[in-house]
Protein backbone atom coordinates (compact mmCIF):
# COMPACT_ATOMS: atom_id res chain seq x y z
CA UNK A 1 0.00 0.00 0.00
CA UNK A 2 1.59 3.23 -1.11
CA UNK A 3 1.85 6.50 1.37
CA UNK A 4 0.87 9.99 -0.12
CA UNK A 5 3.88 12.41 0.30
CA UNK A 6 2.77 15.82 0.43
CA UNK A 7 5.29 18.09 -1.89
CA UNK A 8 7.27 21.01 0.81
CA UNK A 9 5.62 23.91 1.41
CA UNK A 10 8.12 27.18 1.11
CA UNK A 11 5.49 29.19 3.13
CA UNK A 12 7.68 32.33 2.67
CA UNK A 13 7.38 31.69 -0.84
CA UNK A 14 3.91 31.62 -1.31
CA UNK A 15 3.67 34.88 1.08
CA UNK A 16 2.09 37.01 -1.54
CA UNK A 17 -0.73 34.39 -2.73
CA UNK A 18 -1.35 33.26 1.10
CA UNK A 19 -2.02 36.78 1.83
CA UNK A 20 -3.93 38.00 -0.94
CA UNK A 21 -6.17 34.36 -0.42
CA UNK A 22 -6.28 35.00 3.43
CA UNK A 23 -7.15 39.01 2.69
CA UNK A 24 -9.99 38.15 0.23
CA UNK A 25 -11.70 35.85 3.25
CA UNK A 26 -11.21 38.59 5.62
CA UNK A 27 -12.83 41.32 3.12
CA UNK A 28 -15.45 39.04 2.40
CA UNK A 29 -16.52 38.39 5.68
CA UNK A 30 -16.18 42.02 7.48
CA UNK A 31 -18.35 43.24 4.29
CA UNK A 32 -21.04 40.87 6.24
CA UNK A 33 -20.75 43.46 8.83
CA UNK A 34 -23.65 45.99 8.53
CA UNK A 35 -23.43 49.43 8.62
CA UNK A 36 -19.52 49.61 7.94
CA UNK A 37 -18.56 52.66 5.66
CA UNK A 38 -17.72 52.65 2.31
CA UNK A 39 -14.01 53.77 3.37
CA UNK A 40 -13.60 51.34 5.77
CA UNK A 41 -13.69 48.61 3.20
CA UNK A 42 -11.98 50.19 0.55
CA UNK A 43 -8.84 50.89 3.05
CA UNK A 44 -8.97 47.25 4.36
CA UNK A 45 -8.72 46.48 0.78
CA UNK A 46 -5.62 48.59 0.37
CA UNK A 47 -3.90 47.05 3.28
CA UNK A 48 -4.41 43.43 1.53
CA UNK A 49 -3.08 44.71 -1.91
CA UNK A 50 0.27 46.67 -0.08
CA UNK A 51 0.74 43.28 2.50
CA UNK A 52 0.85 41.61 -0.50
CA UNK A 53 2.96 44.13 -2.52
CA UNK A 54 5.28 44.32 0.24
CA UNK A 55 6.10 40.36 0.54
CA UNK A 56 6.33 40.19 -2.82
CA UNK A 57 9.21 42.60 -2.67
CA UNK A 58 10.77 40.78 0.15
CA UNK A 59 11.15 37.93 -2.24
CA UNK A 60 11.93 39.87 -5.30
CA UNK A 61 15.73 38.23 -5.50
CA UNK A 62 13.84 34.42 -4.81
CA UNK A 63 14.18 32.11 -7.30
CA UNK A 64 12.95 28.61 -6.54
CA UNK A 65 10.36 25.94 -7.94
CA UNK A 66 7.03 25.77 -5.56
CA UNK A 67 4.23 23.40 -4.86
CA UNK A 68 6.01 20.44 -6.48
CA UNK A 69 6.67 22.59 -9.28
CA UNK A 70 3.60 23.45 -10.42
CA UNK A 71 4.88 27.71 -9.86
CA UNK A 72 8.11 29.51 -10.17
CA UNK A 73 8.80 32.00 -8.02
CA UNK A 74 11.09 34.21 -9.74
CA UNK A 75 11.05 38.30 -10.46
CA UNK A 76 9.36 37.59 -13.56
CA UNK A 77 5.92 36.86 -12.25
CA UNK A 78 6.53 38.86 -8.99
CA UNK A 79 6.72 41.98 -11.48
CA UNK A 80 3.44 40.96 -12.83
CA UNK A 81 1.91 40.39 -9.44
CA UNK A 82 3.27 44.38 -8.00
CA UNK A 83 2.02 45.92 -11.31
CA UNK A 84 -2.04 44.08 -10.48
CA UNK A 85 -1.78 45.24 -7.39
CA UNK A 86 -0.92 48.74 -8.09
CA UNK A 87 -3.62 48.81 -10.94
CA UNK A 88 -6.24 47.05 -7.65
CA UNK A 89 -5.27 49.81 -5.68
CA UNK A 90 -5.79 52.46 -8.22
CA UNK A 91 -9.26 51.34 -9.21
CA UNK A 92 -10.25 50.65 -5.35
CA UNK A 93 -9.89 54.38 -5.07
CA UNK A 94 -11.66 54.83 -7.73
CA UNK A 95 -14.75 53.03 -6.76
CA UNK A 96 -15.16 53.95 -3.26
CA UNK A 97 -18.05 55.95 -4.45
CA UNK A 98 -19.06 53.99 -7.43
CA UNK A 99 -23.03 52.84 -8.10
CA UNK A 100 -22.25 49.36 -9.22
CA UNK A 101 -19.85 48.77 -5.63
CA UNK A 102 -22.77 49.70 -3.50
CA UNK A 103 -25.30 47.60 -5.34
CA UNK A 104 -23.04 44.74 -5.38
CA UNK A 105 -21.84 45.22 -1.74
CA UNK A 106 -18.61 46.62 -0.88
CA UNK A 107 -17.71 43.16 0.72
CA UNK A 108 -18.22 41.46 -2.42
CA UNK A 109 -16.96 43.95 -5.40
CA UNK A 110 -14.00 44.09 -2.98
CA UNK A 111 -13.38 40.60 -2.86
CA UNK A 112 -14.17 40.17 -6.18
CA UNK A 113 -11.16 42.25 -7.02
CA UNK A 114 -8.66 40.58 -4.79
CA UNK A 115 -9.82 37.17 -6.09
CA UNK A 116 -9.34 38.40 -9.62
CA UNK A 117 -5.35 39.92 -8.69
CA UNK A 118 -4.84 35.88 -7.18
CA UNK A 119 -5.40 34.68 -9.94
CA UNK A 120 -3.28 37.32 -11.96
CA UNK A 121 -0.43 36.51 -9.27
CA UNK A 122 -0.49 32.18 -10.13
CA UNK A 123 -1.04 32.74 -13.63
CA UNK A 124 2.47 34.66 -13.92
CA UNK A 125 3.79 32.60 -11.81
CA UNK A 126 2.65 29.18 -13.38
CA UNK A 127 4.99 26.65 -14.88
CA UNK A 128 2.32 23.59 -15.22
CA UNK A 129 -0.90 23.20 -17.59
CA UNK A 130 -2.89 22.35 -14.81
CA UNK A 131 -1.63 25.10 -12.76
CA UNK A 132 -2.21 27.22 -15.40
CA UNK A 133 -5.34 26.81 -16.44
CA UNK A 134 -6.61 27.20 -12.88
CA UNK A 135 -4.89 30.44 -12.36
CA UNK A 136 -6.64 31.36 -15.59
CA UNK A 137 -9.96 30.81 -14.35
CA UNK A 138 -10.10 32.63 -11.32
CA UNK A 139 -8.79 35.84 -12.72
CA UNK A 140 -11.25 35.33 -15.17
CA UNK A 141 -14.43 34.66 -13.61
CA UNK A 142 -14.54 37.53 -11.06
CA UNK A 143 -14.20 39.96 -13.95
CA UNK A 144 -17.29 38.25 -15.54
CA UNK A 145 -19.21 39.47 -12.58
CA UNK A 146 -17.43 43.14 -12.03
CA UNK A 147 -18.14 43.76 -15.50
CA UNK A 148 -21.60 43.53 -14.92
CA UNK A 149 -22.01 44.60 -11.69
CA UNK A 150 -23.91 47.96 -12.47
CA UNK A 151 -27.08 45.86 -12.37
CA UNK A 152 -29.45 48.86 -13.32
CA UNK A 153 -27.29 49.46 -16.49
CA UNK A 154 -28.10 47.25 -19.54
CA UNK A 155 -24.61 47.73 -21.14
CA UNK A 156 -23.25 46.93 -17.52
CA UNK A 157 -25.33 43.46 -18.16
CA UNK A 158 -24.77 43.30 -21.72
CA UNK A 159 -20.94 43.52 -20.95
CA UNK A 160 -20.45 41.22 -18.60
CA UNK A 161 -22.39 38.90 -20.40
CA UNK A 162 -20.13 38.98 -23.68
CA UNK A 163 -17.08 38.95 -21.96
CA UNK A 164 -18.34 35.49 -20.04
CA UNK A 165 -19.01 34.43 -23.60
CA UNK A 166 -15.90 35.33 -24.84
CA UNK A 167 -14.01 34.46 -22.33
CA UNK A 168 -15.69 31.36 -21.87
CA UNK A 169 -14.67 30.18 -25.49
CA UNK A 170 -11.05 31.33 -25.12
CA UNK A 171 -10.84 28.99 -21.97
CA UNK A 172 -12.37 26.08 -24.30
CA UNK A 173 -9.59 26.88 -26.71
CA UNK A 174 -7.04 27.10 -24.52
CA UNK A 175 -8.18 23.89 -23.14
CA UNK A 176 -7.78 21.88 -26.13
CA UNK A 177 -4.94 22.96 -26.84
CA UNK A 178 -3.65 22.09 -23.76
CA UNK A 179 -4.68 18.26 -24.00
CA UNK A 180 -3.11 18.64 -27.52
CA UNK A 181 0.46 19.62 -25.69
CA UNK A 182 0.13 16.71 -22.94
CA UNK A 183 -0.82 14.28 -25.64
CA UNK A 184 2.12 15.18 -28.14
CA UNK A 185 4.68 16.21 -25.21
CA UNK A 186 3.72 13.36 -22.90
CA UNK A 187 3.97 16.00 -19.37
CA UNK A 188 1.97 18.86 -18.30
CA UNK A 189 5.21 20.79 -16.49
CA UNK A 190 6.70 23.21 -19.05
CA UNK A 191 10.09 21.85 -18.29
CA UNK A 192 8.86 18.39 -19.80
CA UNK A 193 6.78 20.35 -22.51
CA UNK A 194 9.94 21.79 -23.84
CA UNK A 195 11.65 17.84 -24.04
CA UNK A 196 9.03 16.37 -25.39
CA UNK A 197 8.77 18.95 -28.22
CA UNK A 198 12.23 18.88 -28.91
CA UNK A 199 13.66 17.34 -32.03
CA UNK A 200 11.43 15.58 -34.45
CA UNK A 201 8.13 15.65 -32.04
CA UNK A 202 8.18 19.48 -32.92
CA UNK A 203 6.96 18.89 -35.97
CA UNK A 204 4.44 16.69 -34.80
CA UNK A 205 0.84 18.22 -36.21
CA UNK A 206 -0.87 17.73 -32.45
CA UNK A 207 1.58 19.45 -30.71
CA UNK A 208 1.22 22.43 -33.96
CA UNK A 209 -2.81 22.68 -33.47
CA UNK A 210 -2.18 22.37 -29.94
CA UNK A 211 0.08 25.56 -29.97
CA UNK A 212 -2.60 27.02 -32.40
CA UNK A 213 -5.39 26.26 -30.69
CA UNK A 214 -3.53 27.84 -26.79
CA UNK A 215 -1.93 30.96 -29.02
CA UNK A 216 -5.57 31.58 -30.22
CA UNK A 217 -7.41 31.17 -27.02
CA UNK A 218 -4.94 33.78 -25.10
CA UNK A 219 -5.08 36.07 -27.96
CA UNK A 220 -8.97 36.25 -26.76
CA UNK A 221 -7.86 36.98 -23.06
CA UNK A 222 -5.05 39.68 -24.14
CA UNK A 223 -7.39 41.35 -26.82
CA UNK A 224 -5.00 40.71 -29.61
CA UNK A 225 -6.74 41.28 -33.34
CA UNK A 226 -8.42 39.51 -35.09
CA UNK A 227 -10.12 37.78 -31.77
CA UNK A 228 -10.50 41.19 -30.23
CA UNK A 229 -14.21 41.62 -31.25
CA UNK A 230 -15.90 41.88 -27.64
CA UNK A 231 -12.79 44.35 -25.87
CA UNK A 232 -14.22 47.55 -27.42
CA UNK A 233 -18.10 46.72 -25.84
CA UNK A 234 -16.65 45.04 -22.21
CA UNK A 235 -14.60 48.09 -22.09
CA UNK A 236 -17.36 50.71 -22.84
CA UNK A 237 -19.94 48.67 -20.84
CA UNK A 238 -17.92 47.80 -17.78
CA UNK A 239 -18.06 49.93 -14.14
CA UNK A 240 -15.11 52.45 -15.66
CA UNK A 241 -12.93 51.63 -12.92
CA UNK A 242 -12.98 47.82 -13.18
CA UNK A 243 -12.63 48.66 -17.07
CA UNK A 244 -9.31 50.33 -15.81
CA UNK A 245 -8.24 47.30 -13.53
CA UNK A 246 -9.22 45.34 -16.91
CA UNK A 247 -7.10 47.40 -19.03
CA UNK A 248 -3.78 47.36 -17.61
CA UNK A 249 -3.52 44.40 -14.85
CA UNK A 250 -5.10 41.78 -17.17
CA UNK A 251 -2.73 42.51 -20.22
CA UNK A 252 0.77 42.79 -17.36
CA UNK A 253 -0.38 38.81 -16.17
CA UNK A 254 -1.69 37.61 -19.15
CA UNK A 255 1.52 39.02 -21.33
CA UNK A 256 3.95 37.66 -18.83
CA UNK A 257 2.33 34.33 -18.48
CA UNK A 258 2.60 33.96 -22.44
CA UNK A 259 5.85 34.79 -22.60
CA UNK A 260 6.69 32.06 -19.94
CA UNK A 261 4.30 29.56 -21.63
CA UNK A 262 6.16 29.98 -24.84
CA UNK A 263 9.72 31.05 -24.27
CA UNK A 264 9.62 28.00 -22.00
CA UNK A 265 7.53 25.12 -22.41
CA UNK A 266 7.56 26.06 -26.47
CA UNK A 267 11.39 27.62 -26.83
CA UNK A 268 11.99 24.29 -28.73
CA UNK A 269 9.84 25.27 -31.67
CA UNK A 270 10.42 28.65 -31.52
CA UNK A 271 10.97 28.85 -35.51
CA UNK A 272 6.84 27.47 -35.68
CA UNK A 273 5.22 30.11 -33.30
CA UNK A 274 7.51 33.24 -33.76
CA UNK A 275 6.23 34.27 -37.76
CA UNK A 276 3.05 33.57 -36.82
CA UNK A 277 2.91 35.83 -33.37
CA UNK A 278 4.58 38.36 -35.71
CA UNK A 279 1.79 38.04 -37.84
CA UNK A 280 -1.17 38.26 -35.01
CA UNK A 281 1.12 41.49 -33.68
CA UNK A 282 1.22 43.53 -36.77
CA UNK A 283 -3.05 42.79 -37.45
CA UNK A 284 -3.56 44.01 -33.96
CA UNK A 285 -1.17 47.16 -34.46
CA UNK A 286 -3.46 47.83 -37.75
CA UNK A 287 -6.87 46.42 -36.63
CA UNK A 288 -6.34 48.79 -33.18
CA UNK A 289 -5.26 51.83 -34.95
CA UNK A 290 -7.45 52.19 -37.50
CA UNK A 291 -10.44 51.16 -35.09
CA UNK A 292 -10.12 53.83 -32.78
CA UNK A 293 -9.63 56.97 -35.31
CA UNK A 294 -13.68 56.67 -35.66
CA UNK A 295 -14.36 57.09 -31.88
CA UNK A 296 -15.85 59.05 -29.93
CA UNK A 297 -16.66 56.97 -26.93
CA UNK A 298 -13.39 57.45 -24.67
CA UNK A 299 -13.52 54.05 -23.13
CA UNK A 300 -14.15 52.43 -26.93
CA UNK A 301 -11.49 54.50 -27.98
CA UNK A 302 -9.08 53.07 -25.47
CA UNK A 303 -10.29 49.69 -25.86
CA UNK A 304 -8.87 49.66 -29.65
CA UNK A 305 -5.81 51.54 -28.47
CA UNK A 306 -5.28 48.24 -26.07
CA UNK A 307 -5.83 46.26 -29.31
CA UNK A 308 -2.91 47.99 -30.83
CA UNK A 309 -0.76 48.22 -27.43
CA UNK A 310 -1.38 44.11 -27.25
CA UNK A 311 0.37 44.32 -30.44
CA UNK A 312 3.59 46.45 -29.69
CA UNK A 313 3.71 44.38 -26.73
CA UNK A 314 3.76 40.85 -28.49
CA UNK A 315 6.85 42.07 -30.50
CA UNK A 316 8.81 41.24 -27.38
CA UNK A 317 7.81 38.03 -26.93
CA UNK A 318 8.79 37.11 -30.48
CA UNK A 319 11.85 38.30 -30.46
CA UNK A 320 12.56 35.27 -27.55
CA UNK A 321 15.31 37.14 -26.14
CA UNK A 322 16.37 38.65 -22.58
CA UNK A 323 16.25 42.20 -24.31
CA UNK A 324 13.01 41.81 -25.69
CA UNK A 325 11.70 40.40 -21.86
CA UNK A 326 12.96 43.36 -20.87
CA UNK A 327 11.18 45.75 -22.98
CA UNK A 328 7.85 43.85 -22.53
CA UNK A 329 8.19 43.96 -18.32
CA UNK A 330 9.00 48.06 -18.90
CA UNK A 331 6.40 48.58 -21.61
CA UNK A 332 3.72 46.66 -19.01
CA UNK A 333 4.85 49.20 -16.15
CA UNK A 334 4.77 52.10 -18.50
CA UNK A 335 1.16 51.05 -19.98
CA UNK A 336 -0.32 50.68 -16.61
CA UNK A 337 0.34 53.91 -15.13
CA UNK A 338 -0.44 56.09 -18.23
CA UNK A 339 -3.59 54.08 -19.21
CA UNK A 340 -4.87 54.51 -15.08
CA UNK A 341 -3.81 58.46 -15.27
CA UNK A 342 -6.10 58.83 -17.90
CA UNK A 343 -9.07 56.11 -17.24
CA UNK A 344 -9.23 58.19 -13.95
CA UNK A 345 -9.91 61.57 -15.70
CA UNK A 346 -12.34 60.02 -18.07
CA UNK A 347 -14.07 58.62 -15.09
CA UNK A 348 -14.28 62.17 -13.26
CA UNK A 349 -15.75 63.79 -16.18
CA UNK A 350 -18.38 60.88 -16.42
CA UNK A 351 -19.52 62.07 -12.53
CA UNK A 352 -19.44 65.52 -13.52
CA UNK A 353 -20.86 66.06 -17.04
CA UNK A 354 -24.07 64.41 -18.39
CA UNK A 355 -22.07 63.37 -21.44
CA UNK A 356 -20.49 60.19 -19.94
CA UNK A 357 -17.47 58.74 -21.39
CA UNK A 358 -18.10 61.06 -24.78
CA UNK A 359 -14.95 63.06 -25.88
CA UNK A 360 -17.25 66.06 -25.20
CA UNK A 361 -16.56 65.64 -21.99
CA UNK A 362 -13.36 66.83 -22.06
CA UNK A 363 -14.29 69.90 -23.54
CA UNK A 364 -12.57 72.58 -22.29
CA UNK A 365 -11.52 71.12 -19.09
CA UNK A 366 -7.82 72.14 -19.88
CA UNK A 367 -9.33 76.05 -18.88
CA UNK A 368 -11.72 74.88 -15.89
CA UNK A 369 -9.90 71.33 -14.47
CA UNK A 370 -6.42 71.95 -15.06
CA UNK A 371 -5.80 68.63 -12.45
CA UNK A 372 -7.22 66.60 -14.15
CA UNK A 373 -6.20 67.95 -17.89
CA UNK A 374 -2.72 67.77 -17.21
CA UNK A 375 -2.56 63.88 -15.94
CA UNK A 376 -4.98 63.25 -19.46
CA UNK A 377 -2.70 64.93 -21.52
CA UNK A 378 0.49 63.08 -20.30
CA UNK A 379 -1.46 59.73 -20.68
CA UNK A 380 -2.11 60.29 -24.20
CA UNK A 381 1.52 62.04 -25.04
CA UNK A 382 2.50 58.86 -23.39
CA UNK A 383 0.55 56.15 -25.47
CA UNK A 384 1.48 57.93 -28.32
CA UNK A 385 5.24 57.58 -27.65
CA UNK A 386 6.19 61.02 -27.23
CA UNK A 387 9.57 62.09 -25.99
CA UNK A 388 9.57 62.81 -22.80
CA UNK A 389 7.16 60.11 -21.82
CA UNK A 390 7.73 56.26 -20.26
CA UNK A 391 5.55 55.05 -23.31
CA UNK A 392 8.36 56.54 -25.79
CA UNK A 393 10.83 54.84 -23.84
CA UNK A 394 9.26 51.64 -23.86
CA UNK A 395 8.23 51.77 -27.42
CA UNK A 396 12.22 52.46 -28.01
CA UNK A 397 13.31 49.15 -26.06
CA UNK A 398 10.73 47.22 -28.14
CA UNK A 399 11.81 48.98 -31.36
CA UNK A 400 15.41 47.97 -30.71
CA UNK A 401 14.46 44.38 -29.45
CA UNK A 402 13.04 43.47 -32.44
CA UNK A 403 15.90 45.15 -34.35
CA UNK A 404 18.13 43.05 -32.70
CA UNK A 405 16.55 40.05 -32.74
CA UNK A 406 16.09 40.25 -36.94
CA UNK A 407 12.55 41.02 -36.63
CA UNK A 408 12.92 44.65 -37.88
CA UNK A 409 10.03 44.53 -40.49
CA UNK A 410 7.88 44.07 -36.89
CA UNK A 411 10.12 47.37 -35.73
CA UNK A 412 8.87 49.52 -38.81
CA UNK A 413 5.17 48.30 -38.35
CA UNK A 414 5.49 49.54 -34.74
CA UNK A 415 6.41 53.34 -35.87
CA UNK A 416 3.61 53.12 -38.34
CA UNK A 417 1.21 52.13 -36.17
CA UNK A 418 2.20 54.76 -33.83
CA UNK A 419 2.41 57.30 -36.45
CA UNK A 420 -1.10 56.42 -37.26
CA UNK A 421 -2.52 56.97 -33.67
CA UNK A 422 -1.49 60.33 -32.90
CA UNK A 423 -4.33 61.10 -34.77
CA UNK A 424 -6.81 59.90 -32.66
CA UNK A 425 -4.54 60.61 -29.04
CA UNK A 426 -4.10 64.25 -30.23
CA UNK A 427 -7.61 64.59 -30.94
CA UNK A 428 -8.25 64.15 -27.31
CA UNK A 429 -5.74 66.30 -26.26
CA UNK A 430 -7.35 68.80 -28.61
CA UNK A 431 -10.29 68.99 -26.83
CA UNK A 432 -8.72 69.38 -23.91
CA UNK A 433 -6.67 72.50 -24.79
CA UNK A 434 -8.69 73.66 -27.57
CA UNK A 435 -12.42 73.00 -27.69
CA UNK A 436 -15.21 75.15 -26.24
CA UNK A 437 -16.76 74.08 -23.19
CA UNK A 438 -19.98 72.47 -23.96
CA UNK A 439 -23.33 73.36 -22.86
CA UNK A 440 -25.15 72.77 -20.51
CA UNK A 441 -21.96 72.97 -17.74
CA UNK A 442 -20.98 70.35 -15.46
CA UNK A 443 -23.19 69.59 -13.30
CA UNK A 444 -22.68 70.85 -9.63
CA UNK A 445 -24.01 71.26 -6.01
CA UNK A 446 -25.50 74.46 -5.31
CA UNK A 447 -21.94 75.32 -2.89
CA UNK A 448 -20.09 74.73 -6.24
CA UNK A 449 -18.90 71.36 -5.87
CA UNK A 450 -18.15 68.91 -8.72
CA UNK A 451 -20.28 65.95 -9.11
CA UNK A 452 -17.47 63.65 -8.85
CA UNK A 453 -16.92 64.91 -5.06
CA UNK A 454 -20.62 63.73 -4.46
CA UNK A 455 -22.60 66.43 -6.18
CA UNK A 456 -24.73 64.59 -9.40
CA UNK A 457 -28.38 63.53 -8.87
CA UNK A 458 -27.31 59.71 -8.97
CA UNK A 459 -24.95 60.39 -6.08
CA UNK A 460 -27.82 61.30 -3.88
CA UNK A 461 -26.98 58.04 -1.54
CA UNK A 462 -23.62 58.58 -1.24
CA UNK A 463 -21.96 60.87 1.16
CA UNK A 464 -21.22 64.02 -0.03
CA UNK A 465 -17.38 65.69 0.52
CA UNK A 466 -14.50 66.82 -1.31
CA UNK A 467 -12.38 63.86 -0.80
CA UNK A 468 -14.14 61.55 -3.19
CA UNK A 469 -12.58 64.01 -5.49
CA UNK A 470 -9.18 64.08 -3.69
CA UNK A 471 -8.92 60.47 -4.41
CA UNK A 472 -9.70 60.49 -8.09
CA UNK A 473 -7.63 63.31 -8.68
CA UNK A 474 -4.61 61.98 -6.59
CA UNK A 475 -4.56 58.84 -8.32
CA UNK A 476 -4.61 61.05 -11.76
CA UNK A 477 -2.16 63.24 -10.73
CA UNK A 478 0.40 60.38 -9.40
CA UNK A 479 0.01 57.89 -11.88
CA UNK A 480 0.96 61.10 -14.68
CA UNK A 481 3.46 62.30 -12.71
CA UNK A 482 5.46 58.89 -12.52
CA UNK A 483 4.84 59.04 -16.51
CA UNK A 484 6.63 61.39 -17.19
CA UNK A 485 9.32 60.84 -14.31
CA UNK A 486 10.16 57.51 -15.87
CA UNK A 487 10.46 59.14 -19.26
CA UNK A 488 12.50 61.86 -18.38
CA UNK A 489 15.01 59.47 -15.41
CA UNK A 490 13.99 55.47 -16.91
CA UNK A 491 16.71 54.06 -14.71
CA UNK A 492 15.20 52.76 -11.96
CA UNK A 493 12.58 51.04 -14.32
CA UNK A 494 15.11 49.48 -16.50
CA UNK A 495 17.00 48.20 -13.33
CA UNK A 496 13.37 46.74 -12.44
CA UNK A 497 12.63 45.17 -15.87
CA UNK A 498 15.75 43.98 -16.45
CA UNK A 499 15.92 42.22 -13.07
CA UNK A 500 12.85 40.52 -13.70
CA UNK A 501 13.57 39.33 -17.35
CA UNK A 502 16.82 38.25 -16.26
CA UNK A 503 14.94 35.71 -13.59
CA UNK A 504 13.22 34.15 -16.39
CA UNK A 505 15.92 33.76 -19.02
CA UNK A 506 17.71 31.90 -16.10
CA UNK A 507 15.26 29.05 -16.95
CA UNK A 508 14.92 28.87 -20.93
């Protein structure tokens, strides 16, 4: 009769995913609590995500095999799991007084959120199918359910239930494709993935439609063109501030769990998967491009320009070098703090205006909210690629990556594609600087006070007070400021980035 043996347990580890699991529990259960503020729960939130944050630091040199193998914990997913919990941070502050957290329950959106940054966390960190796909799952399902937690919005609903959908066939997809890898690799660990593929099985035309059927499924997940279809509704339908959690944390774990999938498991058969991720990056640099110059919804607009981004950022996993790791960890920083800078203008001006997410909105605002025009503008100069900027920086590593790594035809369809979308970023700067203010005015409290600080009819509920507005700005305001601060002095970022990419080309 044979004994189980339980694999060790590095406890220290798995700090970060112990205490992001043990904080969900905790803000699940004191959301039970009645009559507990709105702030209460948001800060108790903020305490999980920097607990969390702060061990994952503490282990940021760690690089060791846990759970019987089943994660790595190296820099290389930690990055991913500090940049999902900055972007859960930023959009807890943004929904402390948000509709669709109250009707859902503080205690649940809350938790719903943590859940969703666990998963984000074992996803990067994954090295096994199984492992893997189970990570997938639970970062996917609780954004199902914050995308359509604005119950008394049908495009809340409608949302949520596309992206389940969606998501729900690029799981399927994935799936297969997995069983196609076990079957023609004979192991689910990526270590045995890349033996069994090695030599003649490479060639083998299950472990090809397998690689097919996993590149297409996580194409869905990361939005890449031509299986972007639902990102443009999700993002327009969505709560704004889960849209902005969506936006940036979903692309750092998903991007930096492909790139260990397939400079790992798949590095045998590189020459198979790199023309055709070439291919899928250039279609989503045109598809995402061209789609947003027609919009005038903010959040559809940035929902193509993460089509296109999906696509700059996939040139540095072809390129299956430490340089072009490195530009895809910096890019991911970059991205996430000038897409939150200006996802949390466009949601103060949906609060304050009766115009929503329109580009109307923004009418003007560079004259009457110079706090929140500034952080806007640097967000856009910044996915642009301006000088100046983090995004131009990280658009230069990825530009010289894929020089370097004899992809430069995927170089020169990055500059064109960023040629092409100044039009539509400078068309929202435009209106910032240069339209009229539209009538009728924002819409303000009799004392003067912007509907974002508590002062629109829908906001009746909520408390009123300027901090509401502190919050939204401050988050704004940082996230723009650290823009342009890692444009101007990239240093410390590189340092960061190159750390972590260094971790993972340890293992290939």
């Amino acid at each position: 009769m044979s004994s189980f043996n339980a694999p060790h347990i590095d406890y220290a580890g798995l700090s970060p995913v112990i205490a992001l699991t043990a904080g969900l529990v905790l803000v699940l259960m004191v959301g039970l609590v009645p009559r507990l503020g709105r702030f209460v729960m948001a800060y108790l939130t903020i305490a999980v995500l920097a607990t969390t944050a702060g061990l994952a630091i503490w282990q940021w040199d760690s690089n060791a095999d846990l759970v019987a193998g089943a994660l790595r914990l190296d820099a290389f997913g930690l990055a991913a799991c500090l940049i999902a919990c900055f972007a859960a941070a930023v959009a807890t502050f943004l929904s402390i007084r948000e509709p669709a957290a109250e009707e859902a329950g503080f205690g649940a959106f809350y938790s719903l959120l943590l859940g969703s940054v666990l998963g984000m966390t074992l996803i990067a960190q994954a090295q096994n199918l199984i492992a893997f796909f189970v990570a997938l799952e639970l970062l996917s399902i609780p954004l199902y359910v914050l995308c359509a937690s604005a119950r008394r919005t049908e495009k809340s609903l409608e949302s949520g239930l596309k992206y389940l959908v969606i998501g729900s066939i690029g799981s399927a997809t994935i799936l297969y494709g997995f069983a196609l890898l076990y079957g023609g690799s004979g192991s689910t660990e990526f270590a045995g993935i890349a033996k069994g593929v090695a030599g003649d099985n490479g060639s083998d035309s299950i472990v090809l439609i397998g690689v097919a059927m996993v590149t297409v499924g996580l194409a869905f997940k990361t939005s890449v063109a031509p299986f972007h279809q639902w990102t443009p509704d999700v993002y327009q339908g969505a709560p704004t501030p889960i849209t902005a959690f969506m936006a940036v944390a979903t692309k750092a774990a998903a991007f930096v769990a492909l790139a260990r999938l397939f400079e790992v498991a798949l590095g045998p058969i590189a020459h198979d998967w790199k023309p055709a991720l070439a291919a899928l990056a250039v279609i989503s640099i045109a598809v995402g491009n061209i789609g947003a110059l027609g919009q005038d919804s903010l959040k559809r607009l940035l929902g193509y320009s993460g089509i296109a981004q999906a696509g700059y950022m996939l040139a540095g996993i072809v390129v299956a070098t430490e340089k072009g790791l490195e530009a895809l960890v910096f890019y991911l920083a970059a991205y996430t703090l000038m897409n939150l800078a200006v996802f949390a203008v466009v949601l103060a001006r949906e609060r304050e205006t009766d115009r929503g997410d329109d580009i109307e909105a923004l009418a003007g605002i560079g004259r009457t909210r110079p706090l929140l025009a500034w952080p806007l503008t640097i967000g856009m100069l910044a996915l642009a690629g301006l000088p100046g900027t983090s995004g131009f920086m990280g658009k230069l590593f990825l530009i010289e990556a894929t020089v370097d790594g004899d992809y430069t035809w995927l170089g020169v369809a990055i500059v064109i594609g960023t040629m092409v979308s100044l039009a539509y970023y400078l068309r929202v700067v435009a209106a910032v600087w240069m339209w009229g203010e539209p009538s009728p005015a924002p819409r303000t409290e009799p004392g003067g006070l912007p509907a974002v600080a508590g002062g629109s009819p829908e906001a009746d509920r909520i408390p009123r007070g300027a901090s509401r507005c502190g919050l939204i700005v401050g988050s704004a305001l940082l996230c723009g400021a650290a823009t342009i601060a890692f444009g101007v002095a990239p240093s410390p970022l590189i340092d960061w980035a190159s750390h972590a990419a260094s971790s993972l080309a340890t293992t290939i």
